[in-house]
C-alpha atoms as a PDB file:
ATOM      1  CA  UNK A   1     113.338  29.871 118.985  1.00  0.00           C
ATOM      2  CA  UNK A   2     112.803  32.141 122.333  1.00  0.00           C
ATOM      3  CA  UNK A   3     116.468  31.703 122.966  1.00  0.00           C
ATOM      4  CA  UNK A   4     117.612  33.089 119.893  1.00  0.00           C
ATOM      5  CA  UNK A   5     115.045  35.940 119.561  1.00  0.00           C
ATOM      6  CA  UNK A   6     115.243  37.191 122.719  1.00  0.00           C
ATOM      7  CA  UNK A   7     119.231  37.032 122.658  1.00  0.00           C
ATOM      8  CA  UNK A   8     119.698  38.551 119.166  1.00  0.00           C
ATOM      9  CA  UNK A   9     117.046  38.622 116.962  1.00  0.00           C
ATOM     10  CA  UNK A  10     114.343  41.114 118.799  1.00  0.00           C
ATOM     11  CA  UNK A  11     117.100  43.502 118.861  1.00  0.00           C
ATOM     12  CA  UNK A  12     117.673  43.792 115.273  1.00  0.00           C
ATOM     13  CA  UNK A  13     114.224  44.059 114.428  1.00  0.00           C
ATOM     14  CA  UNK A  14     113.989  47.135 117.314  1.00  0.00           C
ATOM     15  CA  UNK A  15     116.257  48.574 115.862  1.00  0.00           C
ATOM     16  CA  UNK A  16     113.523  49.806 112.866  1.00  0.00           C
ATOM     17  CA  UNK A  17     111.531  51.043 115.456  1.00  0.00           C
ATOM     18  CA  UNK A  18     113.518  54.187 114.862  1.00  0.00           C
ATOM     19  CA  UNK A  19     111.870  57.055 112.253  1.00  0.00           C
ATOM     20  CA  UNK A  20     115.284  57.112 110.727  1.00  0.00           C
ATOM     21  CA  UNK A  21     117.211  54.410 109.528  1.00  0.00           C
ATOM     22  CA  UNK A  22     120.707  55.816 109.560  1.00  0.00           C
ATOM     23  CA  UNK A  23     124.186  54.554 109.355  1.00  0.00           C
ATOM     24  CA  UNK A  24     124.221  53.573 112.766  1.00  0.00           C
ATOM     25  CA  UNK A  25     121.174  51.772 112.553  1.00  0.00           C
ATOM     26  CA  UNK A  26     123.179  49.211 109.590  1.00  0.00           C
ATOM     27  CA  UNK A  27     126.593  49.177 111.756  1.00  0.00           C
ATOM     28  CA  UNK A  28     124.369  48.339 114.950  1.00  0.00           C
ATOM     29  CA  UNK A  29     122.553  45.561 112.947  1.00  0.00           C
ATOM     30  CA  UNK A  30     125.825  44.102 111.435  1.00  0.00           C
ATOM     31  CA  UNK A  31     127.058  43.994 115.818  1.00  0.00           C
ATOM     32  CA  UNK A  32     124.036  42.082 116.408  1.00  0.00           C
ATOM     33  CA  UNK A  33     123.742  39.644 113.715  1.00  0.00           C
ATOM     34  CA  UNK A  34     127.343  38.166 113.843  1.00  0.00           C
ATOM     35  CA  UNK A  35     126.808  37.817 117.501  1.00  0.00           C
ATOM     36  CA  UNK A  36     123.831  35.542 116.187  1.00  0.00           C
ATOM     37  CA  UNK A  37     126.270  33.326 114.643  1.00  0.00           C
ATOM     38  CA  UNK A  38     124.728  34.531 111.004  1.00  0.00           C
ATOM     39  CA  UNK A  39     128.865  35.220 110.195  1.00  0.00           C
ATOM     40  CA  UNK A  40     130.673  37.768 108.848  1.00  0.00           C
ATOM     41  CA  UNK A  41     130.060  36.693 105.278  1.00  0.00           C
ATOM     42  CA  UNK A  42     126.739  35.802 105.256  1.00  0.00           C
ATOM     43  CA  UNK A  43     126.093  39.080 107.489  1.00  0.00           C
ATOM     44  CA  UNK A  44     127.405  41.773 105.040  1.00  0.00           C
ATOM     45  CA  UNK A  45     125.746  39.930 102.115  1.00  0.00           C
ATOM     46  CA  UNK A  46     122.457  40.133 103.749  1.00  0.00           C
ATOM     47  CA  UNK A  47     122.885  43.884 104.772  1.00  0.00           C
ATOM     48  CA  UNK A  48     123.795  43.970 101.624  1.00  0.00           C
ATOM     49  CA  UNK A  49     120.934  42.864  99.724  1.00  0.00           C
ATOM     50  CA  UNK A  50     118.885  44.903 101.859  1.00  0.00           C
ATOM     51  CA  UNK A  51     120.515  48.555 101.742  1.00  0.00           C
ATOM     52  CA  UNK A  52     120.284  47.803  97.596  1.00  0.00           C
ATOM     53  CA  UNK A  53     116.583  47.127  97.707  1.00  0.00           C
ATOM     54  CA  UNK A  54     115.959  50.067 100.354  1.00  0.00           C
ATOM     55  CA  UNK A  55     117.956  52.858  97.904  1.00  0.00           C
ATOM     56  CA  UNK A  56     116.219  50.788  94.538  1.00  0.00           C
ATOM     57  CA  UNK A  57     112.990  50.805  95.694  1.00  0.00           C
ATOM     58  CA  UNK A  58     113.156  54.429  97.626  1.00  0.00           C
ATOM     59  CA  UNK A  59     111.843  52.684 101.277  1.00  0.00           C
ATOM     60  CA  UNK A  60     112.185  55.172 104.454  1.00  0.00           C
ATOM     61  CA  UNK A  61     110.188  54.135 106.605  1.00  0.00           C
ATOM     62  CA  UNK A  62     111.735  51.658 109.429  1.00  0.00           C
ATOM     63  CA  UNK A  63     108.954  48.975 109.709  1.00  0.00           C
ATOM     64  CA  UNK A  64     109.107  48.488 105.920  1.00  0.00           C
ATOM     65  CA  UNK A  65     112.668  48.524 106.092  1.00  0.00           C
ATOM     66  CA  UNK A  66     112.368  45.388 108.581  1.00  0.00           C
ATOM     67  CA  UNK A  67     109.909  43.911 106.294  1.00  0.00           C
ATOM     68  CA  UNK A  68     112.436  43.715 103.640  1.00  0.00           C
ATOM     69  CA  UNK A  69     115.707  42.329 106.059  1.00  0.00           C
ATOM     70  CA  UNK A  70     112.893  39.832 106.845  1.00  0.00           C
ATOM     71  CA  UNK A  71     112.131  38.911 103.314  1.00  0.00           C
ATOM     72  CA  UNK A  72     115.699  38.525 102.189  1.00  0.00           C
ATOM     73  CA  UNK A  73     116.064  36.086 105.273  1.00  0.00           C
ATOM     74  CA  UNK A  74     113.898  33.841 103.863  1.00  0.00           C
ATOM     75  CA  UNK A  75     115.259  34.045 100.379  1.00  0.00           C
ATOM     76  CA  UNK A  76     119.032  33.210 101.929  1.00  0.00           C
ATOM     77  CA  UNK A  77     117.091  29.901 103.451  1.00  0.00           C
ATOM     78  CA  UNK A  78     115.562  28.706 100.590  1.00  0.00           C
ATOM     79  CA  UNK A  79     118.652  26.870  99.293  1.00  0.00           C
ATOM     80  CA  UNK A  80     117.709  24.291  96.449  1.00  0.00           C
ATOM     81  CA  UNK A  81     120.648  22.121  96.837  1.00  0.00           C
ATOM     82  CA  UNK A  82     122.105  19.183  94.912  1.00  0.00           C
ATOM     83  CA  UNK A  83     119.292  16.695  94.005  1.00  0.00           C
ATOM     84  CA  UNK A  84     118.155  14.438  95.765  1.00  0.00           C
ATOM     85  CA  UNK A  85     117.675  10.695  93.793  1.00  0.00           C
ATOM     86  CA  UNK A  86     114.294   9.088  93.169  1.00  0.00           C
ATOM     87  CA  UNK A  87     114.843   5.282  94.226  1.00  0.00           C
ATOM     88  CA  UNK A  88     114.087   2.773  91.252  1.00  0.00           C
ATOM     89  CA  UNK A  89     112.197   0.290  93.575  1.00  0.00           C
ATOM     90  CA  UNK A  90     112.481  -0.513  97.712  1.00  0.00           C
ATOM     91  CA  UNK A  91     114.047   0.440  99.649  1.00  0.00           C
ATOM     92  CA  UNK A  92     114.841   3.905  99.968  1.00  0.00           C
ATOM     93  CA  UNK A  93     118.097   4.469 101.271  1.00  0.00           C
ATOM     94  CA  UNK A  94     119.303   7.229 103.918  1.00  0.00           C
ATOM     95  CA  UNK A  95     122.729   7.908 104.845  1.00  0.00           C
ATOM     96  CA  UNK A  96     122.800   9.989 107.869  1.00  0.00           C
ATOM     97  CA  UNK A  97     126.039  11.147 109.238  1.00  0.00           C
ATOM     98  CA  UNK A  98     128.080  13.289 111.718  1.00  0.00           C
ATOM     99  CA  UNK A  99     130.161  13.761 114.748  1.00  0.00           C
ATOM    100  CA  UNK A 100     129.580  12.161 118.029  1.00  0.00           C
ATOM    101  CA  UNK A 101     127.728  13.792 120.620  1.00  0.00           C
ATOM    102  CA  UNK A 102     126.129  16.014 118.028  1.00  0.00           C
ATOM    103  CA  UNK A 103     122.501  14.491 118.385  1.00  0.00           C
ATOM    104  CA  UNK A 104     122.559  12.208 115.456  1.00  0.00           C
ATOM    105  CA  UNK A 105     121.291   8.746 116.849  1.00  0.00           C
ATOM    106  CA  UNK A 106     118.597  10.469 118.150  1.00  0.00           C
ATOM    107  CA  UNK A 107     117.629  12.274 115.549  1.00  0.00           C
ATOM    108  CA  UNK A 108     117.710   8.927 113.302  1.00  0.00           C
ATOM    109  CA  UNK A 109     115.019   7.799 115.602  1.00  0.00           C
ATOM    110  CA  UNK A 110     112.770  10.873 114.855  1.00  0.00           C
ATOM    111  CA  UNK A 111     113.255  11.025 111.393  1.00  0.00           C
ATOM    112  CA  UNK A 112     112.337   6.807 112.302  1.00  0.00           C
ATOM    113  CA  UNK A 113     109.178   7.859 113.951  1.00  0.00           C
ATOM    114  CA  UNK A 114     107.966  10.281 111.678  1.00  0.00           C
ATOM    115  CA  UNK A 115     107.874   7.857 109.157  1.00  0.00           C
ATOM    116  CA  UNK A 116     106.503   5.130 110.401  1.00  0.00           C
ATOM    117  CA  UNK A 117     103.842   7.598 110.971  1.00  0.00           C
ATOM    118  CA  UNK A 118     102.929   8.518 107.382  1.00  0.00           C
ATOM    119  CA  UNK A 119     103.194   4.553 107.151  1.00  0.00           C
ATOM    120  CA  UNK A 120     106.167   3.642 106.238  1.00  0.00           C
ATOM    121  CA  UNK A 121     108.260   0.625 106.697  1.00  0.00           C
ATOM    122  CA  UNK A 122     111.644   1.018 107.828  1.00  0.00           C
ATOM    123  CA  UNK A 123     114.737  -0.454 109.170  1.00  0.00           C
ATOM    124  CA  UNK A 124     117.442   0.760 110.925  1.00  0.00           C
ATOM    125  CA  UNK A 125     120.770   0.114 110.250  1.00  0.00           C
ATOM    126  CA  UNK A 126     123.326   0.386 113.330  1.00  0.00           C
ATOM    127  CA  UNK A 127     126.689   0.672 111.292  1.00  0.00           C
ATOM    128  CA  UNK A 128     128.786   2.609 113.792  1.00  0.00           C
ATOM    129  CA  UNK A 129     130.020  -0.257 114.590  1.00  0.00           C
ATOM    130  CA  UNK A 130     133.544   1.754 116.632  1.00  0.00           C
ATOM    131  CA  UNK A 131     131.267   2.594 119.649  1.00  0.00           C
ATOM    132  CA  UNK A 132     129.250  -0.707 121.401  1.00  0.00           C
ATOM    133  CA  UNK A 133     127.288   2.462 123.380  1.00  0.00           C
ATOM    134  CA  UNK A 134     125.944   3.868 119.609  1.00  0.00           C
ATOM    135  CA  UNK A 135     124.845   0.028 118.530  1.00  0.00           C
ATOM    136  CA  UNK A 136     122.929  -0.356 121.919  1.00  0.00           C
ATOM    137  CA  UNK A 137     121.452   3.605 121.829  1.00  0.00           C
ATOM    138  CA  UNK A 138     120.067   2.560 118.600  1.00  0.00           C
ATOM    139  CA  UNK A 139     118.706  -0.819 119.264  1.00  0.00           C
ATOM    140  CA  UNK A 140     117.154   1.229 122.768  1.00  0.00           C
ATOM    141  CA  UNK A 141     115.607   4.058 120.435  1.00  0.00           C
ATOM    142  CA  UNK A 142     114.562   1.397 117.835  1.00  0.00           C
ATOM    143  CA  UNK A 143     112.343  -0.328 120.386  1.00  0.00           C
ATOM    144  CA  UNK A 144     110.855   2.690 121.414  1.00  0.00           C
ATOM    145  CA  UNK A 145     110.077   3.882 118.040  1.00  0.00           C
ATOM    146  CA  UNK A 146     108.867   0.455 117.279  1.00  0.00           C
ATOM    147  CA  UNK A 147     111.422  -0.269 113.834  1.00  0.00           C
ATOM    148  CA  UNK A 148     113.755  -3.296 113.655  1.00  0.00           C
ATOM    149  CA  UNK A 149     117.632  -2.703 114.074  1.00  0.00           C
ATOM    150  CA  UNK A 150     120.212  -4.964 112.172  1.00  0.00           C
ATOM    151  CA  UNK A 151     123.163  -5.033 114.119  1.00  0.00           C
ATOM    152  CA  UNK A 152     126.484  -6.994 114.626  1.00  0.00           C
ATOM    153  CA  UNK A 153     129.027  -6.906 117.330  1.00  0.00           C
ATOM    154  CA  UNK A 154     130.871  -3.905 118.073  1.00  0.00           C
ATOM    155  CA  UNK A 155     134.012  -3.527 115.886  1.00  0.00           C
ATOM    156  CA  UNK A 156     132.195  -5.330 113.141  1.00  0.00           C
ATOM    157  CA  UNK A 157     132.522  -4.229 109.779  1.00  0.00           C
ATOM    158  CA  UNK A 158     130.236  -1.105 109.210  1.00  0.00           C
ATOM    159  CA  UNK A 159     129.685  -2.178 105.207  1.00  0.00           C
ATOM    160  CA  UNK A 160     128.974  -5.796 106.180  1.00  0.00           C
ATOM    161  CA  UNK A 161     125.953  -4.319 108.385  1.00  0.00           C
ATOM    162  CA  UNK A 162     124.678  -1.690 105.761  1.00  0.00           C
ATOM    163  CA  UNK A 163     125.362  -4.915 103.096  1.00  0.00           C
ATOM    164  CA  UNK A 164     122.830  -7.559 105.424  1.00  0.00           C
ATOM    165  CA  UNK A 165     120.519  -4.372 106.180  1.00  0.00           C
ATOM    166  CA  UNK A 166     119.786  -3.713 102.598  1.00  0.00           C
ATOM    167  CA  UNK A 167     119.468  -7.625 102.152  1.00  0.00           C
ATOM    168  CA  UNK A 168     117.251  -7.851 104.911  1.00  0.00           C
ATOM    169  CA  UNK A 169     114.936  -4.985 103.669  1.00  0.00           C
ATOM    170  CA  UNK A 170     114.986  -6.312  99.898  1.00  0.00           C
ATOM    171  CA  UNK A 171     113.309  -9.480 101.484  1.00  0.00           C
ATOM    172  CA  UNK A 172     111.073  -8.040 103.747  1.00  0.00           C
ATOM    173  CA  UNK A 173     109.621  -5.019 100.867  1.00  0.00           C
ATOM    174  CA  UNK A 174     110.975  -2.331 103.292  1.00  0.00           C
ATOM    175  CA  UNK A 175     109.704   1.197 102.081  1.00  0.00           C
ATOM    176  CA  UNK A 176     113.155   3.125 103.712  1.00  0.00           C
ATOM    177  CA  UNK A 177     116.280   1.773 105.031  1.00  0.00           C
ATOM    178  CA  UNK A 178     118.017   4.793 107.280  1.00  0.00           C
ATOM    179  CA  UNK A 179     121.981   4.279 107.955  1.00  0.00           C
ATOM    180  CA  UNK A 180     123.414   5.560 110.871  1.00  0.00           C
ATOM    181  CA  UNK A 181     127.241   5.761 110.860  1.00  0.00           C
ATOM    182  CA  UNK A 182     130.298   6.423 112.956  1.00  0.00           C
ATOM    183  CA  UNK A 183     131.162   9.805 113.867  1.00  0.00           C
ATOM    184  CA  UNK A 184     134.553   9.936 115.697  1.00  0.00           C
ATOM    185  CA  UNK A 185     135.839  13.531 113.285  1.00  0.00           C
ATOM    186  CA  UNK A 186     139.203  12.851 115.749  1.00  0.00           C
ATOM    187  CA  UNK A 187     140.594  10.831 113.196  1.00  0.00           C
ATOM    188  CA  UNK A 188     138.916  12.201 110.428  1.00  0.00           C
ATOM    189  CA  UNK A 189     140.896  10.731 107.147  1.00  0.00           C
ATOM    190  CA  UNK A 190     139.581   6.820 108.744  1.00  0.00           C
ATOM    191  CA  UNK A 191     136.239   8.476 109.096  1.00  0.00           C
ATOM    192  CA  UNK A 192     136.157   9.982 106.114  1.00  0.00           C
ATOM    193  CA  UNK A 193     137.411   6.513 104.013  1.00  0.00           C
ATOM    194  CA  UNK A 194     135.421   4.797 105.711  1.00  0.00           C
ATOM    195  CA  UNK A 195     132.173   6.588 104.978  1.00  0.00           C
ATOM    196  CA  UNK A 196     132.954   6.468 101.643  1.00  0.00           C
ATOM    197  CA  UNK A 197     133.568   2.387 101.608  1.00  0.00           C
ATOM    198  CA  UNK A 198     130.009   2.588 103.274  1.00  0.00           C
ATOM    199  CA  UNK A 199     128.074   4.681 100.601  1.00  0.00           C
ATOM    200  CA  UNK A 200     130.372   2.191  97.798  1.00  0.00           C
ATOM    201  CA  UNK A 201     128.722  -0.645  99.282  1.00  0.00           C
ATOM    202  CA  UNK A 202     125.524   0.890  99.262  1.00  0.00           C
ATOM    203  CA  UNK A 203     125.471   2.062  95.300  1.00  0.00           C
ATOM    204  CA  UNK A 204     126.778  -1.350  94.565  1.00  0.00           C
ATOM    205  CA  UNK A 205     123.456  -3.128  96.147  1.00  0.00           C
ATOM    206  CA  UNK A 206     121.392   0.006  94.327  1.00  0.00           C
ATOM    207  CA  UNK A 207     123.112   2.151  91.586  1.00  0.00           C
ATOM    208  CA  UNK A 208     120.692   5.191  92.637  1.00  0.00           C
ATOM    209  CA  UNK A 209     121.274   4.914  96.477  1.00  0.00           C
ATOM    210  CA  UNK A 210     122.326   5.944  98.990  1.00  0.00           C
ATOM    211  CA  UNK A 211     118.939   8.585  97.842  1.00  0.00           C
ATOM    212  CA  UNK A 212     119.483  11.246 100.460  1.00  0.00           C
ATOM    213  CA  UNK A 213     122.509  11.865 102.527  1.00  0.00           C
ATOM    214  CA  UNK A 214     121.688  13.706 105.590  1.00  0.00           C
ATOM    215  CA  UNK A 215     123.843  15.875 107.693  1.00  0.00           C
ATOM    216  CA  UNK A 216     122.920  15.976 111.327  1.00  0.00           C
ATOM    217  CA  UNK A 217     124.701  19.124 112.738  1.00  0.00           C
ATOM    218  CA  UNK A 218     124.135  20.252 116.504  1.00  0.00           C
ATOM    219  CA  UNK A 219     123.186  24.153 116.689  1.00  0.00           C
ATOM    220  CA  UNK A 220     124.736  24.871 119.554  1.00  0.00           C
ATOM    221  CA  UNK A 221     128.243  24.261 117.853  1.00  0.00           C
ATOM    222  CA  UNK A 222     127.827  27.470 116.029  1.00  0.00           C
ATOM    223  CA  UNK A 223     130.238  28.069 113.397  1.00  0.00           C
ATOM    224  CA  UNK A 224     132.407  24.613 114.167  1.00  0.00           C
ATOM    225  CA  UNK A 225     129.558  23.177 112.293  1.00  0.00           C
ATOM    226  CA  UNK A 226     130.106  24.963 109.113  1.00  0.00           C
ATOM    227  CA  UNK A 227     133.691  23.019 109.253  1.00  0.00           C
ATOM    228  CA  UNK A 228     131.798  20.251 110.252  1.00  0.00           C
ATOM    229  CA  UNK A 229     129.571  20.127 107.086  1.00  0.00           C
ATOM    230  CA  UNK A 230     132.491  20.723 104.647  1.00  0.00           C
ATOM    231  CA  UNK A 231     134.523  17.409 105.183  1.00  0.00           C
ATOM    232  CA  UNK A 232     131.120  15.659 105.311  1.00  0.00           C
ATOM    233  CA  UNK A 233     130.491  17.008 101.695  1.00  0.00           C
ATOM    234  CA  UNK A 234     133.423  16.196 100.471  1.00  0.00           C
ATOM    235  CA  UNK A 235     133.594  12.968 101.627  1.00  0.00           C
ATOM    236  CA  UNK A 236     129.976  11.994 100.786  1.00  0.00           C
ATOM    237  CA  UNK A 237     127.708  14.955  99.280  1.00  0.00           C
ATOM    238  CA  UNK A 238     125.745  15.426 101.800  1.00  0.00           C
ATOM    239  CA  UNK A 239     122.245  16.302 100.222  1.00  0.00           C
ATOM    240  CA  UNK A 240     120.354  17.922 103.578  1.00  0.00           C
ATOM    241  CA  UNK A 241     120.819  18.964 106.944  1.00  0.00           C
ATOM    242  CA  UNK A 242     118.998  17.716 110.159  1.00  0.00           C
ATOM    243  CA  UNK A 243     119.755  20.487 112.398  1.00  0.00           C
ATOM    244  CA  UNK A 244     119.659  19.174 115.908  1.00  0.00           C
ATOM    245  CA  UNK A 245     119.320  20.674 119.683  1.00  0.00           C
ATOM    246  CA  UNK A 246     117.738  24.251 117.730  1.00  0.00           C
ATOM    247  CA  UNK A 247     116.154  24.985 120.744  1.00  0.00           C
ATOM    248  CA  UNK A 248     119.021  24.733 122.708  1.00  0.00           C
ATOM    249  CA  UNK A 249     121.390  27.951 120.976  1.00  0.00           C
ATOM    250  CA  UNK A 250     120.840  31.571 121.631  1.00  0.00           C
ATOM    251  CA  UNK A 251     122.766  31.689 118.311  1.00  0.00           C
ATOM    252  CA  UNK A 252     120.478  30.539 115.544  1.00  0.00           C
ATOM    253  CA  UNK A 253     121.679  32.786 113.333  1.00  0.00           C
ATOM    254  CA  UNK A 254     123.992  29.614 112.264  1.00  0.00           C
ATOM    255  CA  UNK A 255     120.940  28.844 109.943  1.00  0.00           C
ATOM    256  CA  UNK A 256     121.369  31.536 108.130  1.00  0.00           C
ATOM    257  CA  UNK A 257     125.455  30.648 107.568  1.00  0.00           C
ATOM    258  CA  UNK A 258     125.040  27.203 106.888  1.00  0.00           C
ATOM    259  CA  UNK A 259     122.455  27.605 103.920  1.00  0.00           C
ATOM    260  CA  UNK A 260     124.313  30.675 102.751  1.00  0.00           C
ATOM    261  CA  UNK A 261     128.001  29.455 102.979  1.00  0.00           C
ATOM    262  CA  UNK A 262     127.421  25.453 102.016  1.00  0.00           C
ATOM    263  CA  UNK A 263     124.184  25.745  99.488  1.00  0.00           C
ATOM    264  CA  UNK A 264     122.713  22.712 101.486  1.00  0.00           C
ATOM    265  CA  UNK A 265     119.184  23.057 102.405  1.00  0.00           C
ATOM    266  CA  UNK A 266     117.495  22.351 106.080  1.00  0.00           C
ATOM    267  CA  UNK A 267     115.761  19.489 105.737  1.00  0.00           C
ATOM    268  CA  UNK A 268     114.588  18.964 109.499  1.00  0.00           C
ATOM    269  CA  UNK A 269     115.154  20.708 112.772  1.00  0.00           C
ATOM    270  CA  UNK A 270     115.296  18.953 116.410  1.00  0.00           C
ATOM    271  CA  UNK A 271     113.410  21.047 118.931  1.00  0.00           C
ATOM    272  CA  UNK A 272     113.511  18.819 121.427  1.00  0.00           C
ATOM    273  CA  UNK A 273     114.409  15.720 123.368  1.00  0.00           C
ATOM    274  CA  UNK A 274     111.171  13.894 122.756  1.00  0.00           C
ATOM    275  CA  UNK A 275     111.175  11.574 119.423  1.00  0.00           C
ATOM    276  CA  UNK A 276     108.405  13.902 117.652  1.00  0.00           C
ATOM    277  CA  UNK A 277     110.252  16.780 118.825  1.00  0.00           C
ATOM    278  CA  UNK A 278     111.189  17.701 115.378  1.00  0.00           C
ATOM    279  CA  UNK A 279     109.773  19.247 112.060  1.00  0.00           C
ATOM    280  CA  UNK A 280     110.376  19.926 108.409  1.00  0.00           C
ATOM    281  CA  UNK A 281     112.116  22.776 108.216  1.00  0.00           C
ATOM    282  CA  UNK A 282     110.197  25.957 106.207  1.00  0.00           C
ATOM    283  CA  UNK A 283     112.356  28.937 106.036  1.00  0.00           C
ATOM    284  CA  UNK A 284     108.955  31.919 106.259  1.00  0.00           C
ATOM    285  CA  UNK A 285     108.074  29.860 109.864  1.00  0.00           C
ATOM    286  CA  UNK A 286     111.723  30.147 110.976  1.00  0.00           C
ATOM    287  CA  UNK A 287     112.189  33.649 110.182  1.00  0.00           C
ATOM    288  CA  UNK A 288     109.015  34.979 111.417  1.00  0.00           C
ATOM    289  CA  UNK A 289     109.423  32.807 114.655  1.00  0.00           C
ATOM    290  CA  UNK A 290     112.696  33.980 114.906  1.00  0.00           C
ATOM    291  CA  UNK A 291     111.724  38.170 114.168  1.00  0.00           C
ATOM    292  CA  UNK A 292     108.474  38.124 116.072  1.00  0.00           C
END
């Protein structure tokens, strides 16, 4: 998060170096965390929250000032969300979606790798079938991680694949099945109908599936992703966020936004290019990595 803290972030928290926590102080703080990408919104609700419990509970002093903007960060991140469904039997299903380009394929194969590490069986399920590139990406990444990929040819019918997939991982006892789907948001109502045909074929196979729908967003997109995330929603309730390329932004601030504006929790953030370059996301680590 060195990008983001050293940007932004270390200059907020500075700014309670001060003996006096003035007026100033609050309109230099607002400056600093919409630059961050927190948003306007989410912005003046956290300040806020903040000025309420500083007059409430009679604070003055700056460093327990920052304590408390720290505190009501985390709060803002821990988003319950909609519920997530407990499978009846195997497999467990995950839908993962989002734009091109925005890291999801990738992060598919981490989420892949992480867990076939707690020992898991999965299977992959290449059903952007509208780019041959995204079918052989995940067949590559699916070797690496060491997890079968079903796949037809390119232009096949994506609920035909997610249909033999689920089939496939019936026979074979397969603990999680994770779908990754097309992501071309340039012609979004095709997208968006056919995402939906893909999640009908899906509860038809398993009335309780698809279990999770995650929401890979890239961080660097800033705000675009909040747009991003709301036809995904609509179109298939997303249930979690994979946050992709953090490390990448000088604007992480977008966390704050996205849990605040959509109600969708972070489930996992990518910190990397390598395929355990990623972690469950825990909102006290981000903030304090993010303040220190």
């Amino acid at each position: 998060m060195h990008r983001s803290r050293d940007s932004w972030f270390a200059r907020a928290m500075h700014l309670f170096d001060r003996p006096v926590v003035s007026d100033e102080v609050w309109s230099e703080l607002e400056e600093l965390l919409v630059l961050a990408d927190v948003g306007i919104n989410t912005t003046e609700k956290l300040i806020e929250r903040v000025r309420r419990r500083v007059v409430g509970e009679k604070i003055e002093r700056g460093d327990q000032v920052r304590g408390v903007l720290k505190a009501e960060m985390v709060a803002l991140l821990q988003v319950a969300g909609p519920e997530t469904a407990e499978n009846q039997g195997l497999p467990r299903v995950t839908l993962v979606v989002g734009v091109n380009g925005g890291g999801k394929t990738t992060s598919i194969a981490k989420l892949a790798c992480r867990r076939k590490k707690e020992g898991k069986r999965i299977l992959l399920a290449a059903a952007d079938t509208f780019r041959a590139a995204a079918i052989d990406q995940l067949q590559l990444l699916g070797e690496r991680v060491g997890v079968e990929v079903i796949a037809h040819r390119p232009g096949a019918d994506p609920g035909a694949v997610v249909y033999d997939t689920l089939q496939a991982a019936r026979n074979r006892q397969v603990d999680e099945v994770i779908i990754d789907t097309a992501g071309r948001l340039h012609t979004r109502t095709n997208l968006m109908e056919e995402l939906k045909k893909i999640k009908k074929v899906v509860t038809r196979l398993d009335a309780t599936a698809p279990h999770e729908v995650i929401l890979v967003l890239d961080a660097t997109t800033g705000q675009n992703g909040l747009t991003q995330a709301r036809y995904f929603t609509g179109a298939v309730g997303v249930t979690g966020i994979f946050l992709a390329k953090l490390d990448g932004t000088a604007r992480g601030g977008i966390v704050l936004a996205i849990c605040d504006e959509l109600a969708i929790p972070i489930r996992y953030v990518g910190v990397g290019e390598g395929l355990e370059d990623m972690s469950p996301f825990n909102a006290e680590a981000f903030v304090e990595a993010l303040c220190a």
